[in-house]
C-alpha atoms as a PDB file:
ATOM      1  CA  UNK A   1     -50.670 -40.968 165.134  1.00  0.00           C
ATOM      2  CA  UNK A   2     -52.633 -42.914 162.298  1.00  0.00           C
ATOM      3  CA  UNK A   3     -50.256 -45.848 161.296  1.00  0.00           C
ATOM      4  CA  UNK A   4     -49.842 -45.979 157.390  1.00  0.00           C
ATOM      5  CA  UNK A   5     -51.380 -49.045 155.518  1.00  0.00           C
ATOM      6  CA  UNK A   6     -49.646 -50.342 152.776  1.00  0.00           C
ATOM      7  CA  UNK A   7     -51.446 -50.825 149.692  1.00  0.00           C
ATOM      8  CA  UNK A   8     -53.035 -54.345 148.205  1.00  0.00           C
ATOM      9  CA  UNK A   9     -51.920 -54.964 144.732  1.00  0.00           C
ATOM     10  CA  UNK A  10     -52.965 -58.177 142.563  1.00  0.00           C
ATOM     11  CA  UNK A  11     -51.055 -58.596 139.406  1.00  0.00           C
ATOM     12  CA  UNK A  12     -52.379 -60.983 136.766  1.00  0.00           C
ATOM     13  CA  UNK A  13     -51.059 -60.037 133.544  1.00  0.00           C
ATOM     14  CA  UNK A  14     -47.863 -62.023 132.709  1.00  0.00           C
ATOM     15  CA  UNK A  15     -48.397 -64.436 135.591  1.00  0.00           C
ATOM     16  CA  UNK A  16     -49.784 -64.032 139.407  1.00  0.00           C
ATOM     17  CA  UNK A  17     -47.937 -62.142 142.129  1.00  0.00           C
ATOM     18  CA  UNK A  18     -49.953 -61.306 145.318  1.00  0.00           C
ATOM     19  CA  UNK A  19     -48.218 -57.655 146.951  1.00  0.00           C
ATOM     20  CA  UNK A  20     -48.503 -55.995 150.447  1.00  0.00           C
ATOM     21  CA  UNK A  21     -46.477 -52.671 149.012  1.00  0.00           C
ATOM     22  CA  UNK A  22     -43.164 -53.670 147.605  1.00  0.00           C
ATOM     23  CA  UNK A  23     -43.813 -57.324 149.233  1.00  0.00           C
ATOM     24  CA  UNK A  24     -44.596 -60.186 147.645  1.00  0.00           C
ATOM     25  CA  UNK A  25     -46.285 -62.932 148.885  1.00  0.00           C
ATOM     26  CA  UNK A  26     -45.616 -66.666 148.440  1.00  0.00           C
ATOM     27  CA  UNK A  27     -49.116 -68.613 148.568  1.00  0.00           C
ATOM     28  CA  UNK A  28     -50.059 -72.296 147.997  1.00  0.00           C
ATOM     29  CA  UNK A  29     -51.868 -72.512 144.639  1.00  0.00           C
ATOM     30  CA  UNK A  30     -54.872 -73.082 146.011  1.00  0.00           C
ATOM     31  CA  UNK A  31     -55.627 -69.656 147.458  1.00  0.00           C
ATOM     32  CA  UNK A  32     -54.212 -68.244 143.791  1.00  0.00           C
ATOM     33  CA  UNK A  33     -57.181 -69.791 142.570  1.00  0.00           C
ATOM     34  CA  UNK A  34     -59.564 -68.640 144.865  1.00  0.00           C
ATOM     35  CA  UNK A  35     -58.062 -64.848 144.534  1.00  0.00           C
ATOM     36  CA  UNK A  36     -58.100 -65.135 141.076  1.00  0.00           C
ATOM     37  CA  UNK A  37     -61.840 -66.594 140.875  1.00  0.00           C
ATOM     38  CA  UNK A  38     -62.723 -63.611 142.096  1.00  0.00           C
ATOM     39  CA  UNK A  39     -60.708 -61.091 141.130  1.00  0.00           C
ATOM     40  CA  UNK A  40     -62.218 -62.014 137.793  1.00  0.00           C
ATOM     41  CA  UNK A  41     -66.100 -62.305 139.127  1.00  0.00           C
ATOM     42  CA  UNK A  42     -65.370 -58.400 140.303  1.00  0.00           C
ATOM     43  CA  UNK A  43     -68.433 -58.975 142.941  1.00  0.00           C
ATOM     44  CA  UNK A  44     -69.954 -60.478 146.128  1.00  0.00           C
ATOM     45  CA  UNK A  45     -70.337 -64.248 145.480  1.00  0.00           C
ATOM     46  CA  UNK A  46     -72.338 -67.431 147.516  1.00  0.00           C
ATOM     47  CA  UNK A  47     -69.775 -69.144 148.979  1.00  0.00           C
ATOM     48  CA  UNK A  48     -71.847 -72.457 147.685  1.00  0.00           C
ATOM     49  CA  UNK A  49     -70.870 -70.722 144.108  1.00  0.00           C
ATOM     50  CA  UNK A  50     -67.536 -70.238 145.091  1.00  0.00           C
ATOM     51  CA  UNK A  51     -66.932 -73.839 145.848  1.00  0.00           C
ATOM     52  CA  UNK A  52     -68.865 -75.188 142.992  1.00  0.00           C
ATOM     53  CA  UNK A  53     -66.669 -73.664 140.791  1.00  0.00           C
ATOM     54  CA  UNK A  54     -63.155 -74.132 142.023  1.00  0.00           C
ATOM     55  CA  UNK A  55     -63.698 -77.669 142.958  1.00  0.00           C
ATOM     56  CA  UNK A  56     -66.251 -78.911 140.017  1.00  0.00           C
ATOM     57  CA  UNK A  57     -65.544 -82.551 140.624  1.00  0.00           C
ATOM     58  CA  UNK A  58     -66.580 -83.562 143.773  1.00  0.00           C
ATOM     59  CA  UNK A  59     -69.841 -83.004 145.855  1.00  0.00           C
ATOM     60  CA  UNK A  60     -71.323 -80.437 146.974  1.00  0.00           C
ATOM     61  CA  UNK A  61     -70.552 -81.162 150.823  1.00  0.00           C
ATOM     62  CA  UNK A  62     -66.784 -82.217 149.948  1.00  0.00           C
ATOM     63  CA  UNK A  63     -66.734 -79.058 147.822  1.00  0.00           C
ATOM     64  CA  UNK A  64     -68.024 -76.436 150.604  1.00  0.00           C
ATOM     65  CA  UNK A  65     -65.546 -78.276 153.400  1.00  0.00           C
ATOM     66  CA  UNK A  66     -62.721 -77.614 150.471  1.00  0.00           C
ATOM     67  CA  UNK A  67     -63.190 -73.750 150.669  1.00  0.00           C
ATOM     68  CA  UNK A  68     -63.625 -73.773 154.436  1.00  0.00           C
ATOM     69  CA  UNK A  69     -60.461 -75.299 154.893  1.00  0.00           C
ATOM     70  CA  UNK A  70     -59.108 -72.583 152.319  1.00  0.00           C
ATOM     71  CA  UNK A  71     -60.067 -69.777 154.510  1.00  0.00           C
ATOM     72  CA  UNK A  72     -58.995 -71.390 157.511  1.00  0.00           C
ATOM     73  CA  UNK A  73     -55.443 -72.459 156.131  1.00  0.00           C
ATOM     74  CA  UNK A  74     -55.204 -68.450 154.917  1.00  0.00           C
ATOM     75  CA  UNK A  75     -52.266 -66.842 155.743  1.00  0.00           C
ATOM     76  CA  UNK A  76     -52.471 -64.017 157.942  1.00  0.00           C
ATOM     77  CA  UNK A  77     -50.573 -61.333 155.718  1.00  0.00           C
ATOM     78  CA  UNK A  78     -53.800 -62.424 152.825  1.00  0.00           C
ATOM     79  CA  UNK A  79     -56.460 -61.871 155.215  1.00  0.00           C
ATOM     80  CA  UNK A  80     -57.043 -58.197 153.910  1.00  0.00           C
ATOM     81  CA  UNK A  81     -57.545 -59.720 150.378  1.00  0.00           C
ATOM     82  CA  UNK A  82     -60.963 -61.334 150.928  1.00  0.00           C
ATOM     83  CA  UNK A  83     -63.973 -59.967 152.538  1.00  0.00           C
ATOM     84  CA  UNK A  84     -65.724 -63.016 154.489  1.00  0.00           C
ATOM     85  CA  UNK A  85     -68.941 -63.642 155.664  1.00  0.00           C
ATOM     86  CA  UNK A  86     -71.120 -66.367 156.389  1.00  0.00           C
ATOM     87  CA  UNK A  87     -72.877 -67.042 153.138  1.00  0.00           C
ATOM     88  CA  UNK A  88     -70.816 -64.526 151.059  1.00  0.00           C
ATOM     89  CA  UNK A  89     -66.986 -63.758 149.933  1.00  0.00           C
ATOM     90  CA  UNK A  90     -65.636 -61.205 147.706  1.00  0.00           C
ATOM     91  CA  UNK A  91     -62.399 -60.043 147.210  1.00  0.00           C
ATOM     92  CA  UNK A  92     -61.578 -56.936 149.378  1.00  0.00           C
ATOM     93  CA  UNK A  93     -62.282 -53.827 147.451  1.00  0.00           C
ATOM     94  CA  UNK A  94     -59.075 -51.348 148.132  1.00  0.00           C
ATOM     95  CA  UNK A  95     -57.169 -54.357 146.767  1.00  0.00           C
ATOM     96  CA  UNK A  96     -55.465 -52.709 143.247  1.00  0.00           C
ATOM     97  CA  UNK A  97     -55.704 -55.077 140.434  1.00  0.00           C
ATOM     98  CA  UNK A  98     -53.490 -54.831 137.027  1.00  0.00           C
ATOM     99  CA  UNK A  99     -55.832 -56.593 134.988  1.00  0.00           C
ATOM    100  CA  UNK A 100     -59.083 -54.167 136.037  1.00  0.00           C
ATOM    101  CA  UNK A 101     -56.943 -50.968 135.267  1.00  0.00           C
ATOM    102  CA  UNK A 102     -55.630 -52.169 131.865  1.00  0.00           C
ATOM    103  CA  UNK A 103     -59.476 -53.336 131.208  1.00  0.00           C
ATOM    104  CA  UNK A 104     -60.265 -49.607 131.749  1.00  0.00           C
ATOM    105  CA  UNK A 105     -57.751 -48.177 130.329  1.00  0.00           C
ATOM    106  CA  UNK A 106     -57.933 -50.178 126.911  1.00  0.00           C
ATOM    107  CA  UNK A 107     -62.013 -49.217 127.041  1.00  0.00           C
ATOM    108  CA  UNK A 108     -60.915 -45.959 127.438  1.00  0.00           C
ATOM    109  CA  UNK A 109     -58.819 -46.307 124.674  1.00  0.00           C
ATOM    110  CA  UNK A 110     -61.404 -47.489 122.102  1.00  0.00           C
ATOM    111  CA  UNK A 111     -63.797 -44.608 122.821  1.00  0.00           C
ATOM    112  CA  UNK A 112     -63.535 -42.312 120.206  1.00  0.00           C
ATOM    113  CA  UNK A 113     -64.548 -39.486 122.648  1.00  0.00           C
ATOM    114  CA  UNK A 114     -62.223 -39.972 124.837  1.00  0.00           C
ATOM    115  CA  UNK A 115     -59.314 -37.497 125.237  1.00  0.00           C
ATOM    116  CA  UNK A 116     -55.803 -38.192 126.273  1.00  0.00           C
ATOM    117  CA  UNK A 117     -52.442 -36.256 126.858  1.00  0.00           C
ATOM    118  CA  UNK A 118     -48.902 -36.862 125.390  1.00  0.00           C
ATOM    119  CA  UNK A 119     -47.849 -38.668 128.703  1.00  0.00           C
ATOM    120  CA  UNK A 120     -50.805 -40.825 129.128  1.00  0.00           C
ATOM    121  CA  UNK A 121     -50.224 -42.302 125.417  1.00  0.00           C
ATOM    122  CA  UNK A 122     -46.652 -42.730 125.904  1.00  0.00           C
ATOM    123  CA  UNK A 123     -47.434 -44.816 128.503  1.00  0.00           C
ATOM    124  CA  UNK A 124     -50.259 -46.618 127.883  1.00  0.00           C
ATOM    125  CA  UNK A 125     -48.692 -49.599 125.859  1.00  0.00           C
ATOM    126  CA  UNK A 126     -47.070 -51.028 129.080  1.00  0.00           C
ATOM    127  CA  UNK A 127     -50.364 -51.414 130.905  1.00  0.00           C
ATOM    128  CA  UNK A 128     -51.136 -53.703 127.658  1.00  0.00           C
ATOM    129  CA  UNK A 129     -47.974 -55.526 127.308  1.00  0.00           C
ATOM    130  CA  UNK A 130     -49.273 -58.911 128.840  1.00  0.00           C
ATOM    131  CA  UNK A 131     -52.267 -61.618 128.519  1.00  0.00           C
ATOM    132  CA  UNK A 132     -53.921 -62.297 131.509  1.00  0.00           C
ATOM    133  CA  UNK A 133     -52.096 -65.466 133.031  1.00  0.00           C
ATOM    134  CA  UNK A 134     -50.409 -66.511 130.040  1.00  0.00           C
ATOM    135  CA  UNK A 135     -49.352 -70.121 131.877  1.00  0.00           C
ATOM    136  CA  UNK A 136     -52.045 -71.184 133.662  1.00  0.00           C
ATOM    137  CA  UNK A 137     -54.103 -74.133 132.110  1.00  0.00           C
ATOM    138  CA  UNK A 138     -55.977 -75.516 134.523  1.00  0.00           C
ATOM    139  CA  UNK A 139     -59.523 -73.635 134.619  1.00  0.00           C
ATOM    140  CA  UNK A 140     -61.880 -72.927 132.004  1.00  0.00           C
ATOM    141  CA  UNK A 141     -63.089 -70.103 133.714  1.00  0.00           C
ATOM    142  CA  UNK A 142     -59.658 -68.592 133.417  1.00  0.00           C
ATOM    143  CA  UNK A 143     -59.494 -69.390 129.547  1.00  0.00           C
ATOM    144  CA  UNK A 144     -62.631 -67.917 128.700  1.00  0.00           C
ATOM    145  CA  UNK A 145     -61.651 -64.495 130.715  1.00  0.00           C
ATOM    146  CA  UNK A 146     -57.902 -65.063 128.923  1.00  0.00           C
ATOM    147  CA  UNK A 147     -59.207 -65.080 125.577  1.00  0.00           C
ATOM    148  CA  UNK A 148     -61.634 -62.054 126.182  1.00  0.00           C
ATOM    149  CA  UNK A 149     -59.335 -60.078 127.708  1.00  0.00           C
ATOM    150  CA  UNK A 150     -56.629 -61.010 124.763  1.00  0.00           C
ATOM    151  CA  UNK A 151     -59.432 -59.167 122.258  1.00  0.00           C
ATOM    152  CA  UNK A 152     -59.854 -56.597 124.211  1.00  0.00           C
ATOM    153  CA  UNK A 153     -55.943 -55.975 124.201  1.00  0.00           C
ATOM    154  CA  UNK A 154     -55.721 -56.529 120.744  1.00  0.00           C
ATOM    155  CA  UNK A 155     -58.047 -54.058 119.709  1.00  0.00           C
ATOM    156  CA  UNK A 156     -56.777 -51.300 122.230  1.00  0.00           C
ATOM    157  CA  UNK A 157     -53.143 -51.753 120.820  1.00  0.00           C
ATOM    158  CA  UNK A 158     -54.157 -51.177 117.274  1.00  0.00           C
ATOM    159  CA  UNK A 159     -56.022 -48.165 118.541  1.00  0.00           C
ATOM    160  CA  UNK A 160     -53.231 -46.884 120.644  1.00  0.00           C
ATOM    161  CA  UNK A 161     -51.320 -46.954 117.730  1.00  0.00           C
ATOM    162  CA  UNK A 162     -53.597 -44.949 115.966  1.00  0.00           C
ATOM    163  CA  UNK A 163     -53.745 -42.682 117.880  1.00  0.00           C
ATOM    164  CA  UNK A 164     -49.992 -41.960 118.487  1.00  0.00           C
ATOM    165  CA  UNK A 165     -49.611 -41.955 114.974  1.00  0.00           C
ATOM    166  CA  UNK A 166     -51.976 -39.405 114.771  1.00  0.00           C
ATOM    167  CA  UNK A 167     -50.254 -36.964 117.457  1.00  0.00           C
ATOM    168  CA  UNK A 168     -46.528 -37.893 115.849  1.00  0.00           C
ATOM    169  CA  UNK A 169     -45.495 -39.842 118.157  1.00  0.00           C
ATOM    170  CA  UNK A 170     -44.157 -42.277 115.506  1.00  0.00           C
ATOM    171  CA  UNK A 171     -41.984 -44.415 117.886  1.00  0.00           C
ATOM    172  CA  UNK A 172     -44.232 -45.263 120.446  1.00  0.00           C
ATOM    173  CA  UNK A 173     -46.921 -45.769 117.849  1.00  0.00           C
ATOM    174  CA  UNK A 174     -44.531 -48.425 116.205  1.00  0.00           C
ATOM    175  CA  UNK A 175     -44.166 -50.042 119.757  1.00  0.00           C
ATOM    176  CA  UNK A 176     -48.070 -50.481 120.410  1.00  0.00           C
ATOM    177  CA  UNK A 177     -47.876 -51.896 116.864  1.00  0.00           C
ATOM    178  CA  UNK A 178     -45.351 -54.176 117.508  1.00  0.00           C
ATOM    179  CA  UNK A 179     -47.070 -55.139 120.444  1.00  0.00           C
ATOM    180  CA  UNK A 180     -49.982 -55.742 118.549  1.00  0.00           C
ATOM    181  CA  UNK A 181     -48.212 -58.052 116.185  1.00  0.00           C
ATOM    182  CA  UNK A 182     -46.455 -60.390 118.870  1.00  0.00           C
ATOM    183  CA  UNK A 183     -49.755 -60.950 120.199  1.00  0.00           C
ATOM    184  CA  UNK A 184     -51.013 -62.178 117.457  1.00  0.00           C
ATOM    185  CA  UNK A 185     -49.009 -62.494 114.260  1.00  0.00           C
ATOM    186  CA  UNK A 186     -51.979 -63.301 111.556  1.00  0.00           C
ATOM    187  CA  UNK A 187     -53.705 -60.482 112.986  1.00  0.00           C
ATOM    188  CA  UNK A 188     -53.594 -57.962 109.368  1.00  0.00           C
ATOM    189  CA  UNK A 189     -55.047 -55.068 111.581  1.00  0.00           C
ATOM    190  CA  UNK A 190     -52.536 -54.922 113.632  1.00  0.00           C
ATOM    191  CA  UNK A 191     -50.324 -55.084 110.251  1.00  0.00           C
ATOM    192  CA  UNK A 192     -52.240 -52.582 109.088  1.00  0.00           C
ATOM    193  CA  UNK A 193     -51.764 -49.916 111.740  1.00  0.00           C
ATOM    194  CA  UNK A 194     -47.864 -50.736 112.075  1.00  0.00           C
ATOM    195  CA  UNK A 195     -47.897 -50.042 108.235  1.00  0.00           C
ATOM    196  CA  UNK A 196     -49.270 -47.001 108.868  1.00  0.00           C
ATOM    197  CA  UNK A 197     -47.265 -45.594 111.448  1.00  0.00           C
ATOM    198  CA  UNK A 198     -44.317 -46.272 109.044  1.00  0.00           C
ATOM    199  CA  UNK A 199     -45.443 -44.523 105.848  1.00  0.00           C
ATOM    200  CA  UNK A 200     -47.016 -41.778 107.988  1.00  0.00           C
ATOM    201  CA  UNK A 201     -43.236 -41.054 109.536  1.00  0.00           C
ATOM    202  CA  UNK A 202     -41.692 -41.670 105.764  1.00  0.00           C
ATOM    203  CA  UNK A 203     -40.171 -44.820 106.865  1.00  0.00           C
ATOM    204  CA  UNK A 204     -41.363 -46.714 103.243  1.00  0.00           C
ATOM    205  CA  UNK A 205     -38.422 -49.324 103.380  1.00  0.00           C
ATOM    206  CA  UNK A 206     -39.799 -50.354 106.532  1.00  0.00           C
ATOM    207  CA  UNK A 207     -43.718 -50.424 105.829  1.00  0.00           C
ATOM    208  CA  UNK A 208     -42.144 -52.704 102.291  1.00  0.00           C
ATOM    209  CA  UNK A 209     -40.595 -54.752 104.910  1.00  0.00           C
ATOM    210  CA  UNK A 210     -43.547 -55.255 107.516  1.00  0.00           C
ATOM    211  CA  UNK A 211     -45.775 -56.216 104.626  1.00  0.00           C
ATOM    212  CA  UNK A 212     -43.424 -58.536 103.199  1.00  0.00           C
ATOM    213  CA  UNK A 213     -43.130 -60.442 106.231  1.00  0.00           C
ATOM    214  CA  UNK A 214     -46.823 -60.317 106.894  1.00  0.00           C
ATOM    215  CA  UNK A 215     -47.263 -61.658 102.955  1.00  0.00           C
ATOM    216  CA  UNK A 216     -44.741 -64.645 103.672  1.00  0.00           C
ATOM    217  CA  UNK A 217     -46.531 -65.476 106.970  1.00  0.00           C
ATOM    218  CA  UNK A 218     -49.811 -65.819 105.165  1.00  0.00           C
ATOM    219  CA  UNK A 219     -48.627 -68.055 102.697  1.00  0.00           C
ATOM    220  CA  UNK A 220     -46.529 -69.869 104.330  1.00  0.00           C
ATOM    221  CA  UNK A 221     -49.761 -70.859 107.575  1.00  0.00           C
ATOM    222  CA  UNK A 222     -52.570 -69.704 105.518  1.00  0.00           C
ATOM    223  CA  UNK A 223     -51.750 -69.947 101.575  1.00  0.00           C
ATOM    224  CA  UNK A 224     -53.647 -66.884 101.300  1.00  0.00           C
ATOM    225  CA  UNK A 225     -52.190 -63.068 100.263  1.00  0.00           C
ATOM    226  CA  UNK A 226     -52.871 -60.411 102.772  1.00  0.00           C
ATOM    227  CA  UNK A 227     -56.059 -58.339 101.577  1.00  0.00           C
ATOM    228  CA  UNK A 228     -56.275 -55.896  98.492  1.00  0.00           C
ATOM    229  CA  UNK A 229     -57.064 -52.891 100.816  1.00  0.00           C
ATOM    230  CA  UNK A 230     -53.622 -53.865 102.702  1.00  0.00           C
ATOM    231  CA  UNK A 231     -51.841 -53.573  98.856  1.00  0.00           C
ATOM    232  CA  UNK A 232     -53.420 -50.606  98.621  1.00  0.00           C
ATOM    233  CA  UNK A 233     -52.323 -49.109 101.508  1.00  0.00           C
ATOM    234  CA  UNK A 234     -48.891 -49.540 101.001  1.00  0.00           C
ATOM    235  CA  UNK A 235     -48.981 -48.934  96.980  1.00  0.00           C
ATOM    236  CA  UNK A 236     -50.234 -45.067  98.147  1.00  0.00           C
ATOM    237  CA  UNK A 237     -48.061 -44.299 100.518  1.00  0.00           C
ATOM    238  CA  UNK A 238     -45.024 -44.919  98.337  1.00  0.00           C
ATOM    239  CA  UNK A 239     -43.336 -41.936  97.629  1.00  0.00           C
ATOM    240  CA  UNK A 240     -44.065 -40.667  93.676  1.00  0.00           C
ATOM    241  CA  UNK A 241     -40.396 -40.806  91.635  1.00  0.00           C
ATOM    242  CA  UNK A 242     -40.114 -36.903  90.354  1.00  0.00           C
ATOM    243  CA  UNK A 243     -40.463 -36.182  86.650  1.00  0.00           C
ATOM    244  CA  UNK A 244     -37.943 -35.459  84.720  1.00  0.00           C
ATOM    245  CA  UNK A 245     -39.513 -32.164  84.164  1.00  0.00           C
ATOM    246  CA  UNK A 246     -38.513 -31.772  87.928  1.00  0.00           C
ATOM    247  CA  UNK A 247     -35.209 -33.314  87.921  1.00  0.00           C
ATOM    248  CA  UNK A 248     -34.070 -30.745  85.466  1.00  0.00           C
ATOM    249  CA  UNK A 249     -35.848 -28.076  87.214  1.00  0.00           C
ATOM    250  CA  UNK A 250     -34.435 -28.621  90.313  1.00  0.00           C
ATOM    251  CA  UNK A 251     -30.607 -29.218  89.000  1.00  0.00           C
ATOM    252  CA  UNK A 252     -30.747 -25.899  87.660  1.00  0.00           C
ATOM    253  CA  UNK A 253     -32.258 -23.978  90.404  1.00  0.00           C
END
């Protein structure tokens, strides 16, 4: 009888959890770092590279003996998270990780071929909910992958939106907006398509009252006014008041 294997899982959107199934496992921060290093390279690495990076500061000798001492102090329930060999390490590759799959899926998303079902754009905004370690300060190599992926996730949001907007899906498309906006409240594309999804639905109050908000913002941290093509936007999707020729039409019909 084959014995089942439960599946690897690295989460690093909204913070770091390491999972054997439904288990989570508590590590020292220095192995985080090491997952997370490469978790984010996404191939096989020197181990010299490996230790250059994560300990920057000291020499190369004290550096190497850092990471050996890593791998030896591993935990035994993490040994199926790294792939070791003499001159190489990578991290394992049947190990699922969040921030790969929400990389894919917000490509995916910005591909104008690309074709997607009701239930796969329902659910897409929760796969783009978070930043990639939000609290973790310490590594520039982390910051530089944060602030990519935070583009990325930007971008895929307002497209989501779009595109739910587009299939009348109106309250999931105001969700990915909203999304959009939290993540980065000067953003006026991601204004834009919340705007959108609004007056497309009918909702005019609330497209008045997303813009107004967005126009005080701007003053207030900018001292600019949001863009004429944003004015225009929401000047032509305000309903037209009916003539009177109308009115009288229709109270005697």
């Amino acid at each position: 009888m084959t014995a089942f294997i439960a599946p690897l899982y690295l989460d690093l959107l909204g913070g770091f959890e390491l999972r054997i199934g439904k288990d989570v496992l508590p590590i020292p921060v220095g192995f985080q770092r090491l997952v997370i290093f490469l978790a984010l390279s996404g191939r096989l690495l020197p181990r010299t590279h490996v230790a250059g990076m994560l300990w920057p500061d000291v020499p190369t000798g004290r550096a190497n003996a850092n990471l050996r001492a890593a791998l030896w102090r591993l935990p035994p329930a993490c040994e199926g998270f790294i792939e070791v060999s003499a001159r190489h390490l990578r991290l394992a590759g049947d190990v699922f990780v969040d921030l790969q799959r929400a990389a894919a899926l917000a490509r995916r998303l910005l591909d104008q071929s690309s074709r997607w079902d009701d239930e796969e754009l329902a659910t897409a905004s929760t796969s783009l909910s978070h930043d990639l370690l939000p609290d973790w300060y310490d590594d520039d190599w982390v910051l530089a992958e944060r602030e990519r992926f935070h583009h990325l996730r930007l971008h895929a949001l307002e497209a989501l939106c779009d595109r739910l907007t587009a299939a009348g899906h109106y309250g999931e498309a105001v969700d990915a907006g909203l999304a959009a906006v939290r993540a980065e409240p000067l953003r006026e594309s991601a204004h834009r398509v919340l705007i959108k999804a609004h007056l497309t639905e009918g909702n005019h109050g609330e497209a008045s009252r997303q813009y107004s908000s967005y126009r005080h913002l701007t003053l207030a941290e900018l001292g600019i006014e949001p863009s004429a093509n944003l004015r225009e936007l929401l000047l032509q999707g305000r309903p037209r008041p009916a003539s009177r020729h109308q009115g009288v039409s229709l109270l005697h019909s």
